[in-house]
PDB file of N, CA and C in Angstrom:
ATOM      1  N   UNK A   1     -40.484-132.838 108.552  1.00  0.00           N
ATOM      2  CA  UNK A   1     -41.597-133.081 107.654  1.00  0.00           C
ATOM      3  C   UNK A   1     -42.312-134.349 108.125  1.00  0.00           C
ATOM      4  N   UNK A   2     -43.514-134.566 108.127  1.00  0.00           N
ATOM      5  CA  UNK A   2     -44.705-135.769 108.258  1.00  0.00           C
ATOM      6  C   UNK A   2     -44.221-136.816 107.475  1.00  0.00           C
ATOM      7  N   UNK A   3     -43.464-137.422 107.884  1.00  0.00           N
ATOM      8  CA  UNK A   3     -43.593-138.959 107.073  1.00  0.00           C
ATOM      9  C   UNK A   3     -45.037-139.138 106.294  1.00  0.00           C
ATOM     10  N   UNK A   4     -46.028-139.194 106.744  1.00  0.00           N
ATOM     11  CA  UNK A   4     -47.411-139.643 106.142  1.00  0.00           C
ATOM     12  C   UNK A   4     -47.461-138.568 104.692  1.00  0.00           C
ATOM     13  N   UNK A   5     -47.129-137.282 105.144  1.00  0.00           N
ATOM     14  CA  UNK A   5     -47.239-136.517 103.811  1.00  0.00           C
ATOM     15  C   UNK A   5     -46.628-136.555 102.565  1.00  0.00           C
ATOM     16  N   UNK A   6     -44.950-136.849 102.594  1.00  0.00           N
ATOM     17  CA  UNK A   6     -43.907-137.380 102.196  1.00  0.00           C
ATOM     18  C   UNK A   6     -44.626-138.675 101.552  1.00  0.00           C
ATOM     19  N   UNK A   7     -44.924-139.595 102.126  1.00  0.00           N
ATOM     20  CA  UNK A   7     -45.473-141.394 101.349  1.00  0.00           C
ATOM     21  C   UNK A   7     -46.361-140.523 100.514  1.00  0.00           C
ATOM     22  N   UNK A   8     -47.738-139.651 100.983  1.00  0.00           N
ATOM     23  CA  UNK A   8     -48.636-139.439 100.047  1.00  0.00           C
ATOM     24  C   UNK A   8     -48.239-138.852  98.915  1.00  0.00           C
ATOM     25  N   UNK A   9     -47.028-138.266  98.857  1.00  0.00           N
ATOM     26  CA  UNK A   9     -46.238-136.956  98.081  1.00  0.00           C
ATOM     27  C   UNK A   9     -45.852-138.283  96.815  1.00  0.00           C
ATOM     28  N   UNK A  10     -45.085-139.225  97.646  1.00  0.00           N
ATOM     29  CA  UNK A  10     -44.340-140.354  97.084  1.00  0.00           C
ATOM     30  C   UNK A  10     -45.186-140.769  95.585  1.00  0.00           C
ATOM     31  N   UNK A  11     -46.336-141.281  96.550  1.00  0.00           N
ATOM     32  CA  UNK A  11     -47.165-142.536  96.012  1.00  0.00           C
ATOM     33  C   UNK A  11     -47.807-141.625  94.728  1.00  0.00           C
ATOM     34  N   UNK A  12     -48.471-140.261  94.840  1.00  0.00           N
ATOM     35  CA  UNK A  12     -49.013-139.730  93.696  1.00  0.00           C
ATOM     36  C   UNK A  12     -48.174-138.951  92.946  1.00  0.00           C
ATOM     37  N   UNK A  13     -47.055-139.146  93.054  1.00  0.00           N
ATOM     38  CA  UNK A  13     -46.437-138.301  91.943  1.00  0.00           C
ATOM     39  C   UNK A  13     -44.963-139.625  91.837  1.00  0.00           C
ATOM     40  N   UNK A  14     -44.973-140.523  91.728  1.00  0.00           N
ATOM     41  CA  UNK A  14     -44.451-141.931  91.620  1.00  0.00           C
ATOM     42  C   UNK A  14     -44.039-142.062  89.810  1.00  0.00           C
ATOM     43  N   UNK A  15     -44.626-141.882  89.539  1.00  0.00           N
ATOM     44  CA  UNK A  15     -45.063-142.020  87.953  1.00  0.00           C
ATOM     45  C   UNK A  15     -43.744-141.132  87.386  1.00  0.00           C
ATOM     46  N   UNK A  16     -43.446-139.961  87.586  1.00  0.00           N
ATOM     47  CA  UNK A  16     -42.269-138.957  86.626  1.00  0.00           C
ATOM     48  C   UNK A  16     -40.896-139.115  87.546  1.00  0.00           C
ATOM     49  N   UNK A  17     -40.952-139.896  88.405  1.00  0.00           N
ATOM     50  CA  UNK A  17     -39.533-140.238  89.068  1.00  0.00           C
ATOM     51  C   UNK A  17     -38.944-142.002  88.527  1.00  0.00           C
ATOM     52  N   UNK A  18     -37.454-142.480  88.499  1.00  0.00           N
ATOM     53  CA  UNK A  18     -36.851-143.414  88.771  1.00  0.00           C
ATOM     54  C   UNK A  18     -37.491-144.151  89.797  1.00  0.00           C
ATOM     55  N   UNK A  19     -37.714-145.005  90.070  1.00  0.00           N
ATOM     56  CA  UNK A  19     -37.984-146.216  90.908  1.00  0.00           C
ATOM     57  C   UNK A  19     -36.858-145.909  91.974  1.00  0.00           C
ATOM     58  N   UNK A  20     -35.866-146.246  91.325  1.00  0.00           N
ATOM     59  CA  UNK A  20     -34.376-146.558  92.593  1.00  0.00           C
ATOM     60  C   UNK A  20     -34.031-144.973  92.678  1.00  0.00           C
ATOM     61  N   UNK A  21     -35.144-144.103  92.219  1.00  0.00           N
ATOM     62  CA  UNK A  21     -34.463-142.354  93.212  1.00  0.00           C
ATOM     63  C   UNK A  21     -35.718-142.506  94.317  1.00  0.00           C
ATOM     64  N   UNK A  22     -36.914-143.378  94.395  1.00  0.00           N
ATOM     65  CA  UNK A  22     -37.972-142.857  94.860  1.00  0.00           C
ATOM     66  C   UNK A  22     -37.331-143.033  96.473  1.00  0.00           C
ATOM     67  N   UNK A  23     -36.027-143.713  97.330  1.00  0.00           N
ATOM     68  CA  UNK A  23     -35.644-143.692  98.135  1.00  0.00           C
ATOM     69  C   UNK A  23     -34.993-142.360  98.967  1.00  0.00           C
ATOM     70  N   UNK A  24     -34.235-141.861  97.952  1.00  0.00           N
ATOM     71  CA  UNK A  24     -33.809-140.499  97.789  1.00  0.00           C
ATOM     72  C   UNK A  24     -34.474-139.589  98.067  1.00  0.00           C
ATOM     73  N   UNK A  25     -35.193-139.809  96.923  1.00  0.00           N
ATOM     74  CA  UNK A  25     -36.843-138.332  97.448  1.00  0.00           C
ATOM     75  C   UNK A  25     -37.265-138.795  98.519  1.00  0.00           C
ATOM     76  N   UNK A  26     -37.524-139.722  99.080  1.00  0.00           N
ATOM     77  CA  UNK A  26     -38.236-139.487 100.499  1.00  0.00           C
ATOM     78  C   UNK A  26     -36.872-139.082 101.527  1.00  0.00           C
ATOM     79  N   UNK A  27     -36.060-139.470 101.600  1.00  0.00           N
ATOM     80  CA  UNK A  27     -35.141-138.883 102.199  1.00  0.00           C
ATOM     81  C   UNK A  27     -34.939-137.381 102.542  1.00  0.00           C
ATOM     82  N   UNK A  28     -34.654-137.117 101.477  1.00  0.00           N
ATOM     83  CA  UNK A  28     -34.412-135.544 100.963  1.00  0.00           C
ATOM     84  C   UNK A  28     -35.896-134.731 101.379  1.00  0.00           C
ATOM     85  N   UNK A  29     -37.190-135.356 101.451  1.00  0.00           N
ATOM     86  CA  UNK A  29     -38.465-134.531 101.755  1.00  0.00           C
ATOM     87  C   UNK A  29     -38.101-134.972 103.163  1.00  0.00           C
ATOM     88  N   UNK A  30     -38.007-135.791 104.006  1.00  0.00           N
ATOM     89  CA  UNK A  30     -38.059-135.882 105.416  1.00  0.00           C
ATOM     90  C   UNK A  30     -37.094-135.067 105.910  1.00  0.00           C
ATOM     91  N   UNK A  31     -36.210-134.473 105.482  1.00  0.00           N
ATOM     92  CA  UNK A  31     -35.247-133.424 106.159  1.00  0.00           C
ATOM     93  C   UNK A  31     -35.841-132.190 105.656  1.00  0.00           C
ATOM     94  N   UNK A  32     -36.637-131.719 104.852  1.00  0.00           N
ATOM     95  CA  UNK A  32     -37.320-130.449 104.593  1.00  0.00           C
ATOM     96  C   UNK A  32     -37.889-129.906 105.685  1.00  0.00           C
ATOM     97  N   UNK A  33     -38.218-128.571 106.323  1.00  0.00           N
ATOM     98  CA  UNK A  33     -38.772-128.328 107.119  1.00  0.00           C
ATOM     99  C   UNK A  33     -40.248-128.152 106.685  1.00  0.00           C
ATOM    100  N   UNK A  34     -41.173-127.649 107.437  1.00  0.00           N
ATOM    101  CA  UNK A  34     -42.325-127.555 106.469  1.00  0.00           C
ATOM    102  C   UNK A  34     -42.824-126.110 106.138  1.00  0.00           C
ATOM    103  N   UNK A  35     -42.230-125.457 106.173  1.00  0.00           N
ATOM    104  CA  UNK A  35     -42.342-124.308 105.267  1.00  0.00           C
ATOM    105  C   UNK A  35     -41.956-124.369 103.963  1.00  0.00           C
ATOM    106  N   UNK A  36     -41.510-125.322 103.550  1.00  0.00           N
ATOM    107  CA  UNK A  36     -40.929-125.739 102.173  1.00  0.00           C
ATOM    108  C   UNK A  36     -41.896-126.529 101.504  1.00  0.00           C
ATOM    109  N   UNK A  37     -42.694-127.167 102.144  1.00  0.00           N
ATOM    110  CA  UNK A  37     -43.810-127.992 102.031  1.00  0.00           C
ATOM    111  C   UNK A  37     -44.224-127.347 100.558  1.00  0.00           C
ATOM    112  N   UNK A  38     -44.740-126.066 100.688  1.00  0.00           N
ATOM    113  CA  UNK A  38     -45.645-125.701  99.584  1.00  0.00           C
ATOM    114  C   UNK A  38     -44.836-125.531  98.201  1.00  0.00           C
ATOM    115  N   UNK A  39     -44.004-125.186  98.516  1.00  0.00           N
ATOM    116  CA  UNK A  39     -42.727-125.117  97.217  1.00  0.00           C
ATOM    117  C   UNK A  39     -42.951-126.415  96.978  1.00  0.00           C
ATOM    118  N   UNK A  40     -42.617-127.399  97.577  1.00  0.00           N
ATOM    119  CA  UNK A  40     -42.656-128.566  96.917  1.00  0.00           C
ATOM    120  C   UNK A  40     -43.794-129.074  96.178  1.00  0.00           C
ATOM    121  N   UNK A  41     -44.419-128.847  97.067  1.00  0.00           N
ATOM    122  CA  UNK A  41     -46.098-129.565  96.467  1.00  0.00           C
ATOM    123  C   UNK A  41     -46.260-128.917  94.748  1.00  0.00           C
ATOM    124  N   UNK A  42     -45.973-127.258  95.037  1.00  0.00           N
ATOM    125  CA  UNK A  42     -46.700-126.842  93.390  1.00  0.00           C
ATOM    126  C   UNK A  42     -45.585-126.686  92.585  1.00  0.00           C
ATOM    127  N   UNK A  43     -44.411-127.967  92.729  1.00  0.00           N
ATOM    128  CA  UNK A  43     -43.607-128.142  91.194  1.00  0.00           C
ATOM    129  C   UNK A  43     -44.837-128.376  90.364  1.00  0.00           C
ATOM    130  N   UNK A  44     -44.178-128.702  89.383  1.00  0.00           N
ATOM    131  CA  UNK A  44     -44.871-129.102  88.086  1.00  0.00           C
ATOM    132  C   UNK A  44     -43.577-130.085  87.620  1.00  0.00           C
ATOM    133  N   UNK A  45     -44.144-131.179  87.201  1.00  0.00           N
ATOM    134  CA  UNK A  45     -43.336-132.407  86.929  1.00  0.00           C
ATOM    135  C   UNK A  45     -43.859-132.058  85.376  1.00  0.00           C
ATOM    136  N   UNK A  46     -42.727-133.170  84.550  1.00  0.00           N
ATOM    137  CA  UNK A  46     -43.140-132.974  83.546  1.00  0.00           C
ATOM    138  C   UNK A  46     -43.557-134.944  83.302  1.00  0.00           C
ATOM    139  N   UNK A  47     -44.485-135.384  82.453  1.00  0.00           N
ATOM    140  CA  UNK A  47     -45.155-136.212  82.449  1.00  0.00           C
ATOM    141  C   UNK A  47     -44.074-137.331  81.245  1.00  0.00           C
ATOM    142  N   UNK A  48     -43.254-138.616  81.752  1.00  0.00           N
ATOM    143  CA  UNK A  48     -42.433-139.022  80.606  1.00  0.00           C
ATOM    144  C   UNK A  48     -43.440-139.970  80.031  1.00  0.00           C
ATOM    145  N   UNK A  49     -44.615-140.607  80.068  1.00  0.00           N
ATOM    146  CA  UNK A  49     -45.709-140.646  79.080  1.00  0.00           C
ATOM    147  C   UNK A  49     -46.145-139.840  77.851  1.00  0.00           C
ATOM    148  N   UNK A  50     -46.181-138.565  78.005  1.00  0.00           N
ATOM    149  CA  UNK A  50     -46.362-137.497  77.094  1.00  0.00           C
ATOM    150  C   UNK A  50     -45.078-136.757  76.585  1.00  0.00           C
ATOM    151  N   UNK A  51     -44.076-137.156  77.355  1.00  0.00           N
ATOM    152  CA  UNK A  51     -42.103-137.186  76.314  1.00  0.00           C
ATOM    153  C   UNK A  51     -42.598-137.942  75.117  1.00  0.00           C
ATOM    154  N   UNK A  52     -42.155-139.766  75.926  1.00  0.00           N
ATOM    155  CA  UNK A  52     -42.514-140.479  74.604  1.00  0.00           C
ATOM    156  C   UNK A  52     -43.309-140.343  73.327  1.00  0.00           C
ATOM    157  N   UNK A  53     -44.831-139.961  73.895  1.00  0.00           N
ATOM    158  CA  UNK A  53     -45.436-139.913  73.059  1.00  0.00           C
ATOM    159  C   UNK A  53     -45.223-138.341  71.604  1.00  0.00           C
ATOM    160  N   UNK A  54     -44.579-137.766  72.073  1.00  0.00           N
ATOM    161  CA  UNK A  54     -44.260-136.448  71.552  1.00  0.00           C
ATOM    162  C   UNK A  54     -42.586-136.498  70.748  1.00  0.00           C
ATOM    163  N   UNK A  55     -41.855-137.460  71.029  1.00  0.00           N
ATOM    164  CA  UNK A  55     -40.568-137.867  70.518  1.00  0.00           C
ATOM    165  C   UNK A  55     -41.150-138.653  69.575  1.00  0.00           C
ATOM    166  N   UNK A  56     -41.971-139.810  69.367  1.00  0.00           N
ATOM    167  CA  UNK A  56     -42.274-140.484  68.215  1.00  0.00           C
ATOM    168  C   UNK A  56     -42.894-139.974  67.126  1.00  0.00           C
ATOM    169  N   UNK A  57     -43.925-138.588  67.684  1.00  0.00           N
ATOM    170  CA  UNK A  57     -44.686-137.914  66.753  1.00  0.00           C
ATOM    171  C   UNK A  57     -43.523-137.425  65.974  1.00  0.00           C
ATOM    172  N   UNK A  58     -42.686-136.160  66.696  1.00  0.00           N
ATOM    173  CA  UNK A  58     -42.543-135.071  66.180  1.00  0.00           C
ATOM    174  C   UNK A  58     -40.631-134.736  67.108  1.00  0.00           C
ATOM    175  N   UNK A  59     -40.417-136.401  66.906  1.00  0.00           N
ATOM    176  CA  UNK A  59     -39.256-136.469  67.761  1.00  0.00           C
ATOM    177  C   UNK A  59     -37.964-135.362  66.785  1.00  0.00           C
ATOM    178  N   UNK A  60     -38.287-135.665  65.369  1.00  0.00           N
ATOM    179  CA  UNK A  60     -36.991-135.224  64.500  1.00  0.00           C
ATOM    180  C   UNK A  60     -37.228-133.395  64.452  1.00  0.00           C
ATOM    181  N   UNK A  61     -38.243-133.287  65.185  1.00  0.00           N
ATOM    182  CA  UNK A  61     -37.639-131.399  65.363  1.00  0.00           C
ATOM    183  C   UNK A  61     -37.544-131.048  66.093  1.00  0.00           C
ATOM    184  N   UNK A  62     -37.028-131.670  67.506  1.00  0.00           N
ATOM    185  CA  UNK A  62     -36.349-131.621  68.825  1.00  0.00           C
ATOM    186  C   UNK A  62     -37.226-131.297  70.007  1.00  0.00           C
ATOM    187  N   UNK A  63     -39.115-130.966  69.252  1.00  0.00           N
ATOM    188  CA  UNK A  63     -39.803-130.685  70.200  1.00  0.00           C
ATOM    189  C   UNK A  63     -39.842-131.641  71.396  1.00  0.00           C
ATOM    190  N   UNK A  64     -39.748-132.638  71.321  1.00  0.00           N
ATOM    191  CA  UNK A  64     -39.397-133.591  72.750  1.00  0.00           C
ATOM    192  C   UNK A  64     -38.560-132.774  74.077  1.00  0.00           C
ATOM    193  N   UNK A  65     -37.046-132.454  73.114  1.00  0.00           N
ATOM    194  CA  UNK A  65     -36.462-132.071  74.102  1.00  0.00           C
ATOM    195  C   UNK A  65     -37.242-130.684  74.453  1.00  0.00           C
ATOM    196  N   UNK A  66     -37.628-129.753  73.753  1.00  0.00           N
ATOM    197  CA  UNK A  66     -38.370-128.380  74.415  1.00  0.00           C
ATOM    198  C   UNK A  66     -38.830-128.521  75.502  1.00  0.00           C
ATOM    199  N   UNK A  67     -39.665-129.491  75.644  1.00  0.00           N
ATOM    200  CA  UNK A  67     -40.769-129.925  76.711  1.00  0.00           C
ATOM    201  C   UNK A  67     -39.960-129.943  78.113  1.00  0.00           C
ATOM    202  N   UNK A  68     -38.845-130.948  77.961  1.00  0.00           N
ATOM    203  CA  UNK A  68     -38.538-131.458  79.111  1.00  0.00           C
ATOM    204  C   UNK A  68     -37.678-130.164  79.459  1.00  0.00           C
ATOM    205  N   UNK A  69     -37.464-129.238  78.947  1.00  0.00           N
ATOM    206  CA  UNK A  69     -36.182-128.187  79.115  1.00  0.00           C
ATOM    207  C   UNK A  69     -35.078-128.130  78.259  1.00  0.00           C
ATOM    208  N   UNK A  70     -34.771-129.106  77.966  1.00  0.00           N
ATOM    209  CA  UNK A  70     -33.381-129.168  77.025  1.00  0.00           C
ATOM    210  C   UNK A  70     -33.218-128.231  76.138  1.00  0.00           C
ATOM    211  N   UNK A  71     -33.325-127.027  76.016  1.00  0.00           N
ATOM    212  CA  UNK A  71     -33.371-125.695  74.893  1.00  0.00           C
ATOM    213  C   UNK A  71     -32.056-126.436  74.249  1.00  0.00           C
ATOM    214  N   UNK A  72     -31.114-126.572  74.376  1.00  0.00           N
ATOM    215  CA  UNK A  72     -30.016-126.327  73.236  1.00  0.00           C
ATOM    216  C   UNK A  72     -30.035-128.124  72.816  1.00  0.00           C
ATOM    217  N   UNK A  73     -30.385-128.722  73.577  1.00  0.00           N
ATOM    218  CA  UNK A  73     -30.488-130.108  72.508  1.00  0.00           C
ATOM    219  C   UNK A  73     -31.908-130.342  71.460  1.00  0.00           C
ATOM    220  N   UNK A  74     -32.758-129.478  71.955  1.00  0.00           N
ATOM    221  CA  UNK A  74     -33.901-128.984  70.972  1.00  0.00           C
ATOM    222  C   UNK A  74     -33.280-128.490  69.987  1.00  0.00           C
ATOM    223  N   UNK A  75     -32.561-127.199  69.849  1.00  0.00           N
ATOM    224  CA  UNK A  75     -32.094-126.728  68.942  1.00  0.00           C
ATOM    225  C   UNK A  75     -30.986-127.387  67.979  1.00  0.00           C
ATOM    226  N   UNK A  76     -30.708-128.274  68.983  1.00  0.00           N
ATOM    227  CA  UNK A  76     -29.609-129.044  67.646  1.00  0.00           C
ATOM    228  C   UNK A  76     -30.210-130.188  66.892  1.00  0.00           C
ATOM    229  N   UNK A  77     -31.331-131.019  67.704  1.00  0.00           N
ATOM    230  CA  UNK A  77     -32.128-131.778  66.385  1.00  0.00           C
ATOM    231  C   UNK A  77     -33.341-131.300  65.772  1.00  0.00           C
ATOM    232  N   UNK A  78     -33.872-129.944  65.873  1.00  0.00           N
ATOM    233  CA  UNK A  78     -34.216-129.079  65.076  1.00  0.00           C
ATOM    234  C   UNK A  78     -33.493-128.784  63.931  1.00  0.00           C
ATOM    235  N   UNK A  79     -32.037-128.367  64.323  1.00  0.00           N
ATOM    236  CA  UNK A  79     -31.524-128.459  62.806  1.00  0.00           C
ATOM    237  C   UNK A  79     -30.376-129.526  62.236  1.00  0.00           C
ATOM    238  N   UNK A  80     -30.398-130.071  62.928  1.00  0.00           N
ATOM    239  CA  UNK A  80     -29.640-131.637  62.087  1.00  0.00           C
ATOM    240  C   UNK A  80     -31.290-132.467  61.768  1.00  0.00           C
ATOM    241  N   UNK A  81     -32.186-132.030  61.574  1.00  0.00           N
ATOM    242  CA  UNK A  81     -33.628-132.604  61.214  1.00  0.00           C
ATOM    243  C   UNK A  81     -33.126-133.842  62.523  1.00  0.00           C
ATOM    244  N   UNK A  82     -33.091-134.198  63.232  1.00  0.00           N
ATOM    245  CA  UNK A  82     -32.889-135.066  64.646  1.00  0.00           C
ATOM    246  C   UNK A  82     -31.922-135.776  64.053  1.00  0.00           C
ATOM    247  N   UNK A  83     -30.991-135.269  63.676  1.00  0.00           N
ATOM    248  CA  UNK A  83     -29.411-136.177  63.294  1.00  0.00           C
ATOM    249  C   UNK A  83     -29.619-137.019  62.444  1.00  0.00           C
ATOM    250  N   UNK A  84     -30.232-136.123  60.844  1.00  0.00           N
ATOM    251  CA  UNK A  84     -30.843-136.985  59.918  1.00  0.00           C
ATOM    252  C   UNK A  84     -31.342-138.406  60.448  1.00  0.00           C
ATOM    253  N   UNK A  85     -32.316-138.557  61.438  1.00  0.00           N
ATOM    254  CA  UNK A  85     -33.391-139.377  62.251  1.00  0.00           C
ATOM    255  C   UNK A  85     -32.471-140.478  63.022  1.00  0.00           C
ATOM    256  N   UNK A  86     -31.372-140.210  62.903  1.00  0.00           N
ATOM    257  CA  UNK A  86     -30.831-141.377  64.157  1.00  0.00           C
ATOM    258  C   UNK A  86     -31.091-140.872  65.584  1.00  0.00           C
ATOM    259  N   UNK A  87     -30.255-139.775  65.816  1.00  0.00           N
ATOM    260  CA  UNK A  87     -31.114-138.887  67.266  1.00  0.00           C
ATOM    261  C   UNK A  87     -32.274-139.045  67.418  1.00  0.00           C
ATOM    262  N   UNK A  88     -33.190-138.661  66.478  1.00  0.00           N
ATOM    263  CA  UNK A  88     -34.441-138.788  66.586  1.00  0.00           C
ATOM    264  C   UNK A  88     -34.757-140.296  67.340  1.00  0.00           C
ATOM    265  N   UNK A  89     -34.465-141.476  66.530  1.00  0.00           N
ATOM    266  CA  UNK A  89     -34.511-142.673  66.848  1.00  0.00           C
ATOM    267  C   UNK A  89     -34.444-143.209  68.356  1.00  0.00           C
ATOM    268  N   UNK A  90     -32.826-142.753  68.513  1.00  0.00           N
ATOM    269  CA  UNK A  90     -32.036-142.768  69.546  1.00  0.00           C
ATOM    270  C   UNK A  90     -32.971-142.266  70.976  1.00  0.00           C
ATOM    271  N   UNK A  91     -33.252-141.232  70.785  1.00  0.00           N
ATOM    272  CA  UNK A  91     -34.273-140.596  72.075  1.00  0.00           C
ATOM    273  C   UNK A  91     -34.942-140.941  72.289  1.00  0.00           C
ATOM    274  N   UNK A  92     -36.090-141.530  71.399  1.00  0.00           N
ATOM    275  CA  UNK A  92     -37.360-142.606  71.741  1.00  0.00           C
ATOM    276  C   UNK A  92     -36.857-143.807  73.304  1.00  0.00           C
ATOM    277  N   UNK A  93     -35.683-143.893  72.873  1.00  0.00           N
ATOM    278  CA  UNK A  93     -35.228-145.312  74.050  1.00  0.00           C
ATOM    279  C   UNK A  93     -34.884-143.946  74.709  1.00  0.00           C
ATOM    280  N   UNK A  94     -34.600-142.207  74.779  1.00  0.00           N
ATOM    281  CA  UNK A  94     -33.750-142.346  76.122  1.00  0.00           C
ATOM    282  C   UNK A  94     -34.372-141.003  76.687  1.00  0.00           C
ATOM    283  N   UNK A  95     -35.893-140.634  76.199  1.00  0.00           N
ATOM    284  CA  UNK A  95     -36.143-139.408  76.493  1.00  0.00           C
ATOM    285  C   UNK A  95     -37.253-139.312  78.020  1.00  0.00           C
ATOM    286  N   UNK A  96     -37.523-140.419  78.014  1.00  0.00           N
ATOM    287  CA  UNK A  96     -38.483-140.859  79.516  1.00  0.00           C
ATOM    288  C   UNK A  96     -36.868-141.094  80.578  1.00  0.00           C
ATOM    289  N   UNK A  97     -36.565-141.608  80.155  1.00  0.00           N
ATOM    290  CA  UNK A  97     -35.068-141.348  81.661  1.00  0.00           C
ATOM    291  C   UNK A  97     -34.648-140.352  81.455  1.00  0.00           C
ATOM    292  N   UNK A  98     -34.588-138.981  80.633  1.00  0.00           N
ATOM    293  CA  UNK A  98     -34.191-137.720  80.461  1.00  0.00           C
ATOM    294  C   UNK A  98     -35.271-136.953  81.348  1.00  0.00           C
ATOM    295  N   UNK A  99     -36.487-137.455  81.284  1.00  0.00           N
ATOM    296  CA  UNK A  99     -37.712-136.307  81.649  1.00  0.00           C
ATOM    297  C   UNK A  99     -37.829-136.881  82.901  1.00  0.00           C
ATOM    298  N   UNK A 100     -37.268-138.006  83.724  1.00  0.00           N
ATOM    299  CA  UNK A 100     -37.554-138.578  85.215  1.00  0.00           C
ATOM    300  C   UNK A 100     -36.319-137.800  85.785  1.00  0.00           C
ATOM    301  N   UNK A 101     -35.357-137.737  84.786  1.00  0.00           N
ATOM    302  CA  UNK A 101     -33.924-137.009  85.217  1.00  0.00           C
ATOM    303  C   UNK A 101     -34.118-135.437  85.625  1.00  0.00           C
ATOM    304  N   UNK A 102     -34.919-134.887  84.580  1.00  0.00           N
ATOM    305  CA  UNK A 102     -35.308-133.633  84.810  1.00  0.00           C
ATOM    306  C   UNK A 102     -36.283-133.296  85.711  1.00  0.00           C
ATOM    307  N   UNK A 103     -37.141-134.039  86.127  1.00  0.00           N
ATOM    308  CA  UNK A 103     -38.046-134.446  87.319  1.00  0.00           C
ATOM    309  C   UNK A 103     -37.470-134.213  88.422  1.00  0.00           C
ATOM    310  N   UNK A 104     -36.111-134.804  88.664  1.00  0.00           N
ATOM    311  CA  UNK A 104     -35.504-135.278  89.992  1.00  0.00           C
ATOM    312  C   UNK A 104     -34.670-134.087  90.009  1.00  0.00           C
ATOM    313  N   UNK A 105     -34.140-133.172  89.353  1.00  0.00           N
ATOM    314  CA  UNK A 105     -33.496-131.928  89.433  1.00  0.00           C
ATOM    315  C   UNK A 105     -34.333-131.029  89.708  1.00  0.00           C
ATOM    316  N   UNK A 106     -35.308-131.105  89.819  1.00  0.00           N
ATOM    317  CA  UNK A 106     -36.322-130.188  90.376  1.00  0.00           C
ATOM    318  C   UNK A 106     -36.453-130.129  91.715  1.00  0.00           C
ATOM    319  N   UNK A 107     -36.386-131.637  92.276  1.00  0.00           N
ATOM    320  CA  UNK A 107     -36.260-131.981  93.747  1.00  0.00           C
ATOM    321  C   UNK A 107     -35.065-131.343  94.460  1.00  0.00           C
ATOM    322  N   UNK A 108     -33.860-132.078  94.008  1.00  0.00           N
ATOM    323  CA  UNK A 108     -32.715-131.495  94.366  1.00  0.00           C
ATOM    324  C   UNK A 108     -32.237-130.451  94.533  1.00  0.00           C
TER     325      UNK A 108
END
């Protein structure tokens, strides 16, 4: 793979990854061949700006987790109303490192 494409890959999609994975991902893209190229390019990341903002709205009916994938932890603070709002609470601090987490499993 193009180093140059890989940095550009890096630099604009920087934002829904860990800082200390962004070493990793370039790693892991420089051993890709480039027929893989296009697979990579049209993931779809999910945005942990618009987690947060969607956990504070409407964090206590698990729609946060929907977003990022989490079906069965959706479904459980859907009906514990988000762990009568401590979960709810709780996720606000931990649902942007959940959705960079789920980001980076996409890579992998």
């Amino acid at each position: 793979m193009d180093a140059q494409k890989v940095d550009m890959f890096i630099m604009s999609n920087s934002k829904f990854f860990e800082s200390s994975q962004i070493f990793q991902i370039r790693e892991r893209l420089l051993q890709l061949d480039d027929s893989r190229w296009g697979l990579i390019h049209s993931l779809q990341f999910k945005d942990p700006t618009t987690s947060i903002i969607v956990s504070i709205l409407a964090g206590g009916l698990g729609i946060d987790r929907f977003i990022i994938g989490d079906t069965g932890l959706g479904v459980g603070k859907l009906l514990t109303c988000g762990g009568l709002g401590i979960w709810a609470i709780i996720d606000i601090f931990l649902i942007m490192g959940a959705t960079k987490e789920k980001n980076m499993e996409k890579i992998c």
